[in-house]
N, C-alpha and C. Protein backbone atom coordinates (compact mmCIF):
# COMPACT_ATOMS: atom_id res chain seq x y z
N UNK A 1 0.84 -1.16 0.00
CA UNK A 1 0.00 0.00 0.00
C UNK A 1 0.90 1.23 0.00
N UNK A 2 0.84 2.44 -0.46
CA UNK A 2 1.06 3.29 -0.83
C UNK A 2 0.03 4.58 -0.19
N UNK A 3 1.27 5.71 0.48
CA UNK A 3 0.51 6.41 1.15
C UNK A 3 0.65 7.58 0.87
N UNK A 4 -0.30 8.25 0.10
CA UNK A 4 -0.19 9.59 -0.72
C UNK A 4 0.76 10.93 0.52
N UNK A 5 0.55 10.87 1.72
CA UNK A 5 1.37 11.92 2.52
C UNK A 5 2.61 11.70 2.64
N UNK A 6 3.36 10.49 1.89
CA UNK A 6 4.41 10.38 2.49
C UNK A 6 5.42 10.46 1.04
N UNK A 7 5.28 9.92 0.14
CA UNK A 7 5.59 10.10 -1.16
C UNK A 7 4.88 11.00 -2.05
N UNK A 8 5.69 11.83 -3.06
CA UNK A 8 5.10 13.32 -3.69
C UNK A 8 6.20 12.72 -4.94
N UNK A 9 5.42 12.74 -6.07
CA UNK A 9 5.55 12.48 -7.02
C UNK A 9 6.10 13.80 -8.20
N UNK A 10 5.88 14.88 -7.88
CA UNK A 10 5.67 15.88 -8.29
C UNK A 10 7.23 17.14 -8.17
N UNK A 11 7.45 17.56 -8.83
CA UNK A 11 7.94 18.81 -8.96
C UNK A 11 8.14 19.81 -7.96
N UNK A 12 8.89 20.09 -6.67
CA UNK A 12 8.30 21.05 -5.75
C UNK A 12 7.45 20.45 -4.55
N UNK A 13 7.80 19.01 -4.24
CA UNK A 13 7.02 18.63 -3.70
C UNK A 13 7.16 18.63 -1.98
N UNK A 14 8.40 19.40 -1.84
CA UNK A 14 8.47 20.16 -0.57
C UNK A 14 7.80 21.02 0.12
N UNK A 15 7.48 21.75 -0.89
CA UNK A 15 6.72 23.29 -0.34
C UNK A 15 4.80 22.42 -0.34
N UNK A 16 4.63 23.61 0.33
CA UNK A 16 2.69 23.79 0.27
C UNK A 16 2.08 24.39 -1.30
N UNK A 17 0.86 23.38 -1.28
CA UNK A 17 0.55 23.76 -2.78
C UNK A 17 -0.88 24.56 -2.28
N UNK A 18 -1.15 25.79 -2.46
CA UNK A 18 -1.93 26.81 -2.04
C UNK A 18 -3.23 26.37 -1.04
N UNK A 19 -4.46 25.65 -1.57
CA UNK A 19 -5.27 25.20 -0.73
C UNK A 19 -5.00 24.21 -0.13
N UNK A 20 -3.88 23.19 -0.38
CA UNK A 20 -3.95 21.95 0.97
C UNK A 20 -3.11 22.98 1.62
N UNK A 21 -1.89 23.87 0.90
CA UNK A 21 -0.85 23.99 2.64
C UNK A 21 -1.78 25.22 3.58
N UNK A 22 -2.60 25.72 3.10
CA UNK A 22 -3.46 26.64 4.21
C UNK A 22 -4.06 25.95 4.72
N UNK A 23 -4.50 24.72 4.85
CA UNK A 23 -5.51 23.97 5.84
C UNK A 23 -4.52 23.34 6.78
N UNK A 24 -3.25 22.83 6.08
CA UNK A 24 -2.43 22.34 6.89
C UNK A 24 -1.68 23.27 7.91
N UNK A 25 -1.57 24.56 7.45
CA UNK A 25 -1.23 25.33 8.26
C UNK A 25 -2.13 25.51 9.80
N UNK A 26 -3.51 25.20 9.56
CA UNK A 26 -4.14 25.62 10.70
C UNK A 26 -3.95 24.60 11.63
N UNK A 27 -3.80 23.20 11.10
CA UNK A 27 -3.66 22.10 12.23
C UNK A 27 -4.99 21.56 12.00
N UNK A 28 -5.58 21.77 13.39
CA UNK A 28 -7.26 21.54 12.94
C UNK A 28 -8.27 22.11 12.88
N UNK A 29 -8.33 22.69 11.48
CA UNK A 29 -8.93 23.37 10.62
C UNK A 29 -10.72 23.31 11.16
N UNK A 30 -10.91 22.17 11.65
CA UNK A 30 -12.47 21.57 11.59
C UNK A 30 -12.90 22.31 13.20
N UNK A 31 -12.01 21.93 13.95
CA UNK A 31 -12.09 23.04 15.33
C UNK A 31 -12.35 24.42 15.68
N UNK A 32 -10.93 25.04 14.95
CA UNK A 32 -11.16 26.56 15.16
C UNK A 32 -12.31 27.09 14.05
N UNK A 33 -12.24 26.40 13.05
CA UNK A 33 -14.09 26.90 12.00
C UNK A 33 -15.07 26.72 13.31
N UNK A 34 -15.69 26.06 14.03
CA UNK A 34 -16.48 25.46 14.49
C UNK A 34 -16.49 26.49 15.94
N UNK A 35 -15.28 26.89 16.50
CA UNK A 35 -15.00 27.82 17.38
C UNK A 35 -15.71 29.00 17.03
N UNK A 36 -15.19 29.34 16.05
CA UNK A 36 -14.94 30.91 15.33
C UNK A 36 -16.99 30.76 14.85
N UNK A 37 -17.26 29.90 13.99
CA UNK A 37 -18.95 29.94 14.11
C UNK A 37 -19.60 30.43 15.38
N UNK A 38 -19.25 29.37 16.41
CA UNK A 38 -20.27 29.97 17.77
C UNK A 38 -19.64 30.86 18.03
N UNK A 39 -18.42 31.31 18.14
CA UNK A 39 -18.50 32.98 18.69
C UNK A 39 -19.32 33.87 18.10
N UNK A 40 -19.35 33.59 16.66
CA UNK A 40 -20.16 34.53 15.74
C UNK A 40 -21.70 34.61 15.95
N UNK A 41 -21.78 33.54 16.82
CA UNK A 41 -23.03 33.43 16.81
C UNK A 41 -23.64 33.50 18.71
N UNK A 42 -22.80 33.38 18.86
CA UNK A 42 -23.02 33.83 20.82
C UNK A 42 -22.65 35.18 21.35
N UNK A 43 -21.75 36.13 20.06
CA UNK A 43 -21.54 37.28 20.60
C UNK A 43 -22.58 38.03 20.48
N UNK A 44 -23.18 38.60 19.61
CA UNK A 44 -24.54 39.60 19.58
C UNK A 44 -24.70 39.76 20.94
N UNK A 45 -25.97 38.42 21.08
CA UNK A 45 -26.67 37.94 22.59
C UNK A 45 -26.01 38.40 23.73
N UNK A 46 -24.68 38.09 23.86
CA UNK A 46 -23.99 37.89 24.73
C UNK A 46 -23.90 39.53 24.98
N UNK A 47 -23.53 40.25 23.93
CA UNK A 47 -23.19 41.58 24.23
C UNK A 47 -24.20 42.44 24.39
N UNK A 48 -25.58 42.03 23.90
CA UNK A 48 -27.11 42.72 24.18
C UNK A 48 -27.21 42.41 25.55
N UNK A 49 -26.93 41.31 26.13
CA UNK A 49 -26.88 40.86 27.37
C UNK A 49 -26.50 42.00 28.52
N UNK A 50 -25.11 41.74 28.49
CA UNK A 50 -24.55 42.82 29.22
C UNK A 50 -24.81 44.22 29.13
N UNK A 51 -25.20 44.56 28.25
CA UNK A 51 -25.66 46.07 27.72
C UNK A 51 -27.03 45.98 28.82
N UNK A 52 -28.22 45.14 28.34
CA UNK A 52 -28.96 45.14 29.13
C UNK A 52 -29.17 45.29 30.76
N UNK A 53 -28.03 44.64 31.25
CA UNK A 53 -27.90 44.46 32.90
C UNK A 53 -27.35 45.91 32.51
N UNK A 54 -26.05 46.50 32.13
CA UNK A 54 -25.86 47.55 32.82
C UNK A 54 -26.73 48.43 32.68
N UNK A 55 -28.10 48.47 31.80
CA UNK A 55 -29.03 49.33 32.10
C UNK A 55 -29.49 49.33 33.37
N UNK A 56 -30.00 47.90 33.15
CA UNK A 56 -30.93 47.80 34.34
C UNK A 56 -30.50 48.25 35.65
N UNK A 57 -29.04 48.38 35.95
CA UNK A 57 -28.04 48.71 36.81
C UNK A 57 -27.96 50.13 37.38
N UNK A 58 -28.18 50.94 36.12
CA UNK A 58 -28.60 52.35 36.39
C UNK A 58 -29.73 52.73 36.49
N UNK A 59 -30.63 51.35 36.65
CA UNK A 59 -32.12 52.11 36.67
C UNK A 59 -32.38 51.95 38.18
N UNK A 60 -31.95 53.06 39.37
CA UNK A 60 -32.51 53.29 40.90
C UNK A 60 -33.72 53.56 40.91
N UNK A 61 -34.43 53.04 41.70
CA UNK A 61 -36.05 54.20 41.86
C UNK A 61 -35.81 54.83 43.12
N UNK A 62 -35.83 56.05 42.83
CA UNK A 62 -35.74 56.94 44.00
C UNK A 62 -37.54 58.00 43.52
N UNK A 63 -37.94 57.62 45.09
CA UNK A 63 -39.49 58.01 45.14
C UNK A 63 -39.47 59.61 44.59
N UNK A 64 -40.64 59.34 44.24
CA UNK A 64 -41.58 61.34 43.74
C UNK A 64 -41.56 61.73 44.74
N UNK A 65 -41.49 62.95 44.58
CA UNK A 65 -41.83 64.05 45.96
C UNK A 65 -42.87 64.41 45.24
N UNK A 66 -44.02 64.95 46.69
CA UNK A 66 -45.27 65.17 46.50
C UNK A 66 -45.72 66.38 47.34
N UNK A 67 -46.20 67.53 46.99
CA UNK A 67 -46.21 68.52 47.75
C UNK A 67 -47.82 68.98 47.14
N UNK A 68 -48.42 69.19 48.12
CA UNK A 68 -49.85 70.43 48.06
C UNK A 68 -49.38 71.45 47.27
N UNK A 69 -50.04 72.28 46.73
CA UNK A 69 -49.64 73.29 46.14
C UNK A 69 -50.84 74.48 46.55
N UNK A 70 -51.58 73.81 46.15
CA UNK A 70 -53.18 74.66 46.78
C UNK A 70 -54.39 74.14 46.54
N UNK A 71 -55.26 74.32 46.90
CA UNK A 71 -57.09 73.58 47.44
C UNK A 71 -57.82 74.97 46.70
N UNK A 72 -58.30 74.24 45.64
CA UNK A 72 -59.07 74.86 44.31
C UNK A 72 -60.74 74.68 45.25
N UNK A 73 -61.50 75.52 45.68
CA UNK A 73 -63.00 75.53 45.98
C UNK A 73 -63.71 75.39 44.56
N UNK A 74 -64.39 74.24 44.30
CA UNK A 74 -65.00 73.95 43.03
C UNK A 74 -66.79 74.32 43.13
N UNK A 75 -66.85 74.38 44.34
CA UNK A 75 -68.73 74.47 44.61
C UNK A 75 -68.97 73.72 45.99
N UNK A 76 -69.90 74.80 46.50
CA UNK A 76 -70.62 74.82 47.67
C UNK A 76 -72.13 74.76 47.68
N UNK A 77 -72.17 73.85 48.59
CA UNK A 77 -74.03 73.75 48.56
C UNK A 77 -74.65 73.45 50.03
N UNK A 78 -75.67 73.13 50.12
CA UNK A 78 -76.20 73.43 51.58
C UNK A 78 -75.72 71.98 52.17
N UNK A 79 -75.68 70.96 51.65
CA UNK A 79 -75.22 69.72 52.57
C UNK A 79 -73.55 69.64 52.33
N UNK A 80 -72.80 69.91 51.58
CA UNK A 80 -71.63 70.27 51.31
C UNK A 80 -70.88 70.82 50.25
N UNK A 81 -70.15 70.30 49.46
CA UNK A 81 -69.14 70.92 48.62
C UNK A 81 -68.06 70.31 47.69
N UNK A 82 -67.13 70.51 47.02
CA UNK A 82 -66.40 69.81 46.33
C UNK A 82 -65.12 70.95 46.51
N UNK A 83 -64.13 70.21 46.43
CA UNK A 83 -62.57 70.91 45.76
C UNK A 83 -61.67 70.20 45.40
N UNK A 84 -60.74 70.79 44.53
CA UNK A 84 -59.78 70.21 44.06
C UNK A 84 -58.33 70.18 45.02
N UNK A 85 -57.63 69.34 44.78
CA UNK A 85 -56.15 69.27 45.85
C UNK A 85 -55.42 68.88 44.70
N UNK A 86 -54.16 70.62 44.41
CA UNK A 86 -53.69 70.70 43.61
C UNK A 86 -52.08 70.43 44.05
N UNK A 87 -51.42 69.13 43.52
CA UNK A 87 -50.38 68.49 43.84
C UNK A 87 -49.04 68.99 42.96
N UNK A 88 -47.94 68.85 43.09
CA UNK A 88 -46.85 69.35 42.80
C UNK A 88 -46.02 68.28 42.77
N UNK A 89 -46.01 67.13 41.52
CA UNK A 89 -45.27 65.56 41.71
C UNK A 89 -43.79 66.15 40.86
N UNK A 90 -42.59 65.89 41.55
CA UNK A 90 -41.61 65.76 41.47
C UNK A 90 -40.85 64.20 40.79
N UNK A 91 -40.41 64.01 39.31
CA UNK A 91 -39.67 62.92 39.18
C UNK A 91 -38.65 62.53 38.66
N UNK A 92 -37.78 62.55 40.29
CA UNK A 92 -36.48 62.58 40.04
C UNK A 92 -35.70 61.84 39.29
N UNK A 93 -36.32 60.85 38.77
CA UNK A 93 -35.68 59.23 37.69
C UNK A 93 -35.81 59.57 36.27
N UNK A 94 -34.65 58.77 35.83
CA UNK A 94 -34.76 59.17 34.70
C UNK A 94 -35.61 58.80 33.75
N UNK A 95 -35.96 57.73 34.15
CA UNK A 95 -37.66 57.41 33.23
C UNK A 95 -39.20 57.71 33.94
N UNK A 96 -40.02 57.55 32.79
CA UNK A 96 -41.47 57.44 32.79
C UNK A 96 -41.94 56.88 34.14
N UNK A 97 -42.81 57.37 35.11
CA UNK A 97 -43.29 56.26 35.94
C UNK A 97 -45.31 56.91 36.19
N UNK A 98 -45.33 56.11 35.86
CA UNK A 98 -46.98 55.84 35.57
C UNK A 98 -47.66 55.18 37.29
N UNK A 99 -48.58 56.00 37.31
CA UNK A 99 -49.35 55.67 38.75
C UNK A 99 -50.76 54.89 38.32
N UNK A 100 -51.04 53.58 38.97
CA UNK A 100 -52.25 53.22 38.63
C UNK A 100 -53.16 53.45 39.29
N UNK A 101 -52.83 54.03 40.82
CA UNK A 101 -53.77 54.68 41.82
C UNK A 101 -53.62 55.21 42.83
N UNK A 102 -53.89 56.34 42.99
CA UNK A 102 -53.70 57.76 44.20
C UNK A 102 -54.72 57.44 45.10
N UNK A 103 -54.59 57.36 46.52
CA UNK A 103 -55.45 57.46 47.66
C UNK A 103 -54.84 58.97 48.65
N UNK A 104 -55.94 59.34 48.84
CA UNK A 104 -55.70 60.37 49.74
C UNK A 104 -56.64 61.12 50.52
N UNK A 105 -56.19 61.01 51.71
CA UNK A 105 -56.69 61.91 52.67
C UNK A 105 -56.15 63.29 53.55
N UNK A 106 -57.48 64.06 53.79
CA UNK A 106 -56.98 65.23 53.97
C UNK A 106 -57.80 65.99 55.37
N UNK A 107 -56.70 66.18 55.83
CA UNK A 107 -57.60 66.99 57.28
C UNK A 107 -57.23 68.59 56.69
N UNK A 108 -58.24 69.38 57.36
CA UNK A 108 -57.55 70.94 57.30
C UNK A 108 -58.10 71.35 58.39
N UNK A 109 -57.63 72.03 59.13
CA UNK A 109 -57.36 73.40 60.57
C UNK A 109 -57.64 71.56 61.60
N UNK A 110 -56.78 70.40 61.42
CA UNK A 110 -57.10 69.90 62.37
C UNK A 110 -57.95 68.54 62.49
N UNK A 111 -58.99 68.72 61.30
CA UNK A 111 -60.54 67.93 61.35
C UNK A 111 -60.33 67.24 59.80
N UNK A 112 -60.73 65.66 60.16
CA UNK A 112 -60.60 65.23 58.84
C UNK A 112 -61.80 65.85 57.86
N UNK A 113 -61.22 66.32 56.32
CA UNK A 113 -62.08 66.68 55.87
C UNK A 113 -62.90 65.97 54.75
N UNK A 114 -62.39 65.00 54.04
CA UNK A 114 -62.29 64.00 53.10
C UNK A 114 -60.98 63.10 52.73
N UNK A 115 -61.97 62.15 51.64
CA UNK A 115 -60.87 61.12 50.86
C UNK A 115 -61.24 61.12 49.63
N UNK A 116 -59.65 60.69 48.82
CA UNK A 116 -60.26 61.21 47.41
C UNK A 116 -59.67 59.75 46.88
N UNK A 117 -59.77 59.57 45.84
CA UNK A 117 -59.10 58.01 45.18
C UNK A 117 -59.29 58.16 43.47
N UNK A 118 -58.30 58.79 42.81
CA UNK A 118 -57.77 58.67 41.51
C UNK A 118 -57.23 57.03 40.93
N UNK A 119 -58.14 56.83 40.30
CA UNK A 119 -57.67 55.53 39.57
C UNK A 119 -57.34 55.26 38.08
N UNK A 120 -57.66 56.52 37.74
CA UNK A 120 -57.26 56.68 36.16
C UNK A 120 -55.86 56.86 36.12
N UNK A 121 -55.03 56.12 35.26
CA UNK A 121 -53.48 56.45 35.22
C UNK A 121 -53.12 57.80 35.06
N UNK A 122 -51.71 57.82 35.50
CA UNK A 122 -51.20 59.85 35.60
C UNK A 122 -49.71 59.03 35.37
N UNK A 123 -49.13 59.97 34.12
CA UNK A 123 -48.07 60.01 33.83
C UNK A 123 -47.03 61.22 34.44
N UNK A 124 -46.21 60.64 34.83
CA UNK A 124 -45.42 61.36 35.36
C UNK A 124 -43.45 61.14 34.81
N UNK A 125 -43.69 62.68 33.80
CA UNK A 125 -42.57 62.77 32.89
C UNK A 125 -41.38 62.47 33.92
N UNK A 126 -39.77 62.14 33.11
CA UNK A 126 -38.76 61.45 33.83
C UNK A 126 -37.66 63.25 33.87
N UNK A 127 -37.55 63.08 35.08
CA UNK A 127 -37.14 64.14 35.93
C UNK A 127 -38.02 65.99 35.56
N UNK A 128 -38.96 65.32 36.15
CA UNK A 128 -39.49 66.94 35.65
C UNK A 128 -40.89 67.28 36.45
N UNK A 129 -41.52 68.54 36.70
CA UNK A 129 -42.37 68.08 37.80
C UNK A 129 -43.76 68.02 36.91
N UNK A 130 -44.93 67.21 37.67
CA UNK A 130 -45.95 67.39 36.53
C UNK A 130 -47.40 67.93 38.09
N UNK A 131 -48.06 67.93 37.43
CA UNK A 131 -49.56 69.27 37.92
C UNK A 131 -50.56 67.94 38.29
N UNK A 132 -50.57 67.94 39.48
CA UNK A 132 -51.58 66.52 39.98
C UNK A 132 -53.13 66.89 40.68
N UNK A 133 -54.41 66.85 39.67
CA UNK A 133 -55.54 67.89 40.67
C UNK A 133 -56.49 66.29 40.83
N UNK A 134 -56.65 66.37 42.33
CA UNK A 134 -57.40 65.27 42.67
C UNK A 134 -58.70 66.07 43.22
N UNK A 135 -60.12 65.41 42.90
CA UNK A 135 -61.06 65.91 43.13
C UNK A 135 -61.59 65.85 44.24
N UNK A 136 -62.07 66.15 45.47
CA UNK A 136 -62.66 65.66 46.88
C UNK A 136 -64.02 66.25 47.12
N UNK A 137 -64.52 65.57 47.70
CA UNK A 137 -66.18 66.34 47.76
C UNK A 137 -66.42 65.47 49.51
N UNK A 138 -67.30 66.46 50.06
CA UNK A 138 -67.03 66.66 51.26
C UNK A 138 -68.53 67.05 51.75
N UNK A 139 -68.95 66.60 52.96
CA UNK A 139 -69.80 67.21 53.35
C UNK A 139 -70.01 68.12 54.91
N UNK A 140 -70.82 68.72 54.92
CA UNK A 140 -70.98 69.46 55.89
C UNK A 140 -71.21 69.45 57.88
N UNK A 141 -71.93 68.39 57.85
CA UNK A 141 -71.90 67.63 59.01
C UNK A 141 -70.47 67.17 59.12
N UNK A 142 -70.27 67.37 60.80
CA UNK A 142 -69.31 66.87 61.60
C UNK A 142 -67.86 67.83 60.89
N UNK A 143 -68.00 69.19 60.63
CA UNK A 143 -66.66 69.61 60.02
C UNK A 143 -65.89 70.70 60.74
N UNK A 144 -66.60 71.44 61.36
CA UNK A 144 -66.63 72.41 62.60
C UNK A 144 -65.86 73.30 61.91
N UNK A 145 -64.25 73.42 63.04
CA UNK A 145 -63.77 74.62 62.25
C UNK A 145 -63.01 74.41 61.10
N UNK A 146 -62.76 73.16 60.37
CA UNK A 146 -62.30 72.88 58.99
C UNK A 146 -63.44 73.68 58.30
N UNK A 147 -64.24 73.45 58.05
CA UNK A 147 -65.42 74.20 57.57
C UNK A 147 -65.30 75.79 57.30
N UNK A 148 -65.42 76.10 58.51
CA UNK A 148 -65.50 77.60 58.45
C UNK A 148 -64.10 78.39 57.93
N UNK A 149 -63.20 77.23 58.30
CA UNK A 149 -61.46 77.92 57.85
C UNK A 149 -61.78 77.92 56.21
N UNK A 150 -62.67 77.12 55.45
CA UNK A 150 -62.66 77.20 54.41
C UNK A 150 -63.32 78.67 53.71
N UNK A 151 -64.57 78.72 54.42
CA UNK A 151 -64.98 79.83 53.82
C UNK A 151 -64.62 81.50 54.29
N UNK A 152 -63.42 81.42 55.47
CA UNK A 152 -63.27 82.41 55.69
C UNK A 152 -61.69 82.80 55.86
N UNK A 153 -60.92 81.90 55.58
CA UNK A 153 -59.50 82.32 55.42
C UNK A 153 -58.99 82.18 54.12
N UNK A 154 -57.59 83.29 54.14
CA UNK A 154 -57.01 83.09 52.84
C UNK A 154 -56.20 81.64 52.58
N UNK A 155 -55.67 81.25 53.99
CA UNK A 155 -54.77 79.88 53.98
C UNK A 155 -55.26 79.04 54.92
N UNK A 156 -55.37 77.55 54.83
CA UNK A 156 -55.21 76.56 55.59
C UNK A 156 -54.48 75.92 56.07
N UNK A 157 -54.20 75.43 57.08
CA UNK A 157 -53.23 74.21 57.40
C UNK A 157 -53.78 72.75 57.25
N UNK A 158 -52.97 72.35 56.49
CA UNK A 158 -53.38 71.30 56.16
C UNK A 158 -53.33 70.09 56.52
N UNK A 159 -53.17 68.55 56.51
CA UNK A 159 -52.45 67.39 56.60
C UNK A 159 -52.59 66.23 55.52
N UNK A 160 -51.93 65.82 54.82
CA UNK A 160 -52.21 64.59 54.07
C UNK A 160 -51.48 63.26 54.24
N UNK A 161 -52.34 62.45 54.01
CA UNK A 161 -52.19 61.14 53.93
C UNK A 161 -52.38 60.42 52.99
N UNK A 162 -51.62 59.37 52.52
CA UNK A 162 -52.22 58.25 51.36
C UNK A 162 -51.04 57.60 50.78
N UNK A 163 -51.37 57.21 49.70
CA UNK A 163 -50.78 56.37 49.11
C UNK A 163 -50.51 56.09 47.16
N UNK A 164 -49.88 55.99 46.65
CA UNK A 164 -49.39 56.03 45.07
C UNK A 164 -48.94 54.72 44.67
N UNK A 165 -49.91 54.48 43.88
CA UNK A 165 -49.30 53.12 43.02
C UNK A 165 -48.29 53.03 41.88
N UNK A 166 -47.32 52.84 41.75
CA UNK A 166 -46.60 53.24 40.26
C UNK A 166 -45.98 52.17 39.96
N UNK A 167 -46.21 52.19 38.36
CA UNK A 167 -45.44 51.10 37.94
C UNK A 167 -43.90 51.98 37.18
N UNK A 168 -43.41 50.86 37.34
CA UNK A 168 -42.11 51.20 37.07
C UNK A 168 -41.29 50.27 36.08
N UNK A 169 -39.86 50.78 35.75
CA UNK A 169 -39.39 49.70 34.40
C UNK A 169 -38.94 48.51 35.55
N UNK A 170 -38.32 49.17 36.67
CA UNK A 170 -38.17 47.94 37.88
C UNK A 170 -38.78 47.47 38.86
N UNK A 171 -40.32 47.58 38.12
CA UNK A 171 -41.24 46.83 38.89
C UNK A 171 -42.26 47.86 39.83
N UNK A 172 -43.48 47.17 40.13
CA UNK A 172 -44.22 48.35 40.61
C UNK A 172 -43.90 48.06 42.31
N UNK A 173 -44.49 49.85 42.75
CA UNK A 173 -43.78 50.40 44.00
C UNK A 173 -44.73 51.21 44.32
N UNK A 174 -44.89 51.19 45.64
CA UNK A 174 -46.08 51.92 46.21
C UNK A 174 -45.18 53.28 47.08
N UNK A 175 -45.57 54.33 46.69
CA UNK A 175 -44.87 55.11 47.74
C UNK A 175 -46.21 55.84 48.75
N UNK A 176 -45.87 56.25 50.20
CA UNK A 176 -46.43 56.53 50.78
C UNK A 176 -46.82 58.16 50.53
N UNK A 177 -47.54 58.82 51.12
CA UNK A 177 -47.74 60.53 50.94
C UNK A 177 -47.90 60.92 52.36
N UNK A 178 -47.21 61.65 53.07
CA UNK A 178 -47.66 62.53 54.28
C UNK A 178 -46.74 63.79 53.74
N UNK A 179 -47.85 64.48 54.68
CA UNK A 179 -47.44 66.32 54.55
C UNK A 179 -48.24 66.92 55.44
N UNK A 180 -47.87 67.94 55.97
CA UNK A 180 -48.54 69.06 56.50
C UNK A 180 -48.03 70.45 56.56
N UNK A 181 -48.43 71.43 56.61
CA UNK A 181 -48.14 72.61 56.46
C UNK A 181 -49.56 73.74 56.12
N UNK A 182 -49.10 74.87 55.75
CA UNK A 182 -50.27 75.77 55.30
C UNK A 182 -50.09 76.22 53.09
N UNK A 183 -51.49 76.10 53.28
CA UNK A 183 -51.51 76.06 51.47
C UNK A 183 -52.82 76.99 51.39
N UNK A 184 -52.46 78.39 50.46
CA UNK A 184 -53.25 78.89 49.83
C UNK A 184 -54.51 78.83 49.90
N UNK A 185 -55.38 78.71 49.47
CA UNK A 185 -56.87 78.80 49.42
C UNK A 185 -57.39 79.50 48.07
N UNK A 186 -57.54 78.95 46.66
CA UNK A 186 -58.32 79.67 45.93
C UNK A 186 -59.56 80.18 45.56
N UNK A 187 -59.76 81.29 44.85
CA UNK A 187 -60.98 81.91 44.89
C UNK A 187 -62.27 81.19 44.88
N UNK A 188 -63.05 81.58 45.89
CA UNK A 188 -63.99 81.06 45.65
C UNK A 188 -64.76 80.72 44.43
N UNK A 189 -65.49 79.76 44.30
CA UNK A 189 -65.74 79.13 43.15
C UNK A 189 -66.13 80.20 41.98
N UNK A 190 -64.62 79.96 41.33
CA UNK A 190 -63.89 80.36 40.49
C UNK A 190 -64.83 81.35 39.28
């Protein structure tokens, strides 16, 4: 038997003849192809991958600030009344965060005066403040001097309570609401 790698019949039969001596050059040719495929084909992923975490990495949720701004008088009537509670949402993140539901309560000069509950979504742009008017309607019994602070001062002191649903890109998060202080009073129904 006769073994073509070992005897060369030919002219030059020292050197590499263009396509066998480049395969022979690699050794095993069938390996590093087969290497060099799945890298080609695991890098993308791999690098969308990591791109992805380090987003997700920079995405902190650091809560809205929520401030009164002022109590809009919408209408008065003999068993009670309605107003608006005009909010001042702060959002410090750099993305979108969407609320699926506002609860809130509100004492003024002292005396609870109502609760209000927004369930329609409120967008709230990424670092920027946005204009939050929740509606409350209220009645007249049991209000004493909350009552009368309404119809006869320029400012109230206020207190709030409640709660914010938001969804977020890292998941939804409830933040709490307390405040107190004194807020404006607008014109009587307007």
């Amino acid at each position: 038997m006769v073994r073509a790698d070992r005897v060369r019949f030919r002219e030059g039969h020292q050197e590499a003849h263009g396509v066998v001596g480049g395969a022979q050059a690699q050794g095993c040719g069938g390996k590093d192809r087969m290497t060099a495929t799945v890298l080609r084909r695991l890098l993308p992923p791999l690098a969308g991958l990591s791109l992805a975490c380090a987003t997700l990495g920079r995405l902190s949720f650091t809560e809205p600030d929520v401030t009164l701004q002022e109590i809009d008088v919408t209408g008065v009537g003999l068993t009670g009344g309605t107003f608006d509670l005009v909010f001042d949402v702060w959002n410090p993140n750099d993305y979108r965060l969407r609320s699926t539901r506002l609860e809130v309560g509100i004492d003024l000069e002292g005396t609870h005066f109502g609760d209000a509950l927004v369930d329609r979504p409120l967008d709230l742009s990424p670092t920027n403040h946005s204009r939050v008017v929740v509606p409350v309607r209220f009645a007249w019994a049991a209000l004493g001097a909350g009552a009368k602070a309404l119809l006869t001062r320029q400012t109230l002191g206020y207190g709030v309570t409640g709660r914010v649903f938001l969804d977020t890109p890292v998941g939804t998060k409830t933040v709490g609401l307390t405040g107190k202080g004194n807020v404006p009073l607008m014109k009587l129904l307007k």
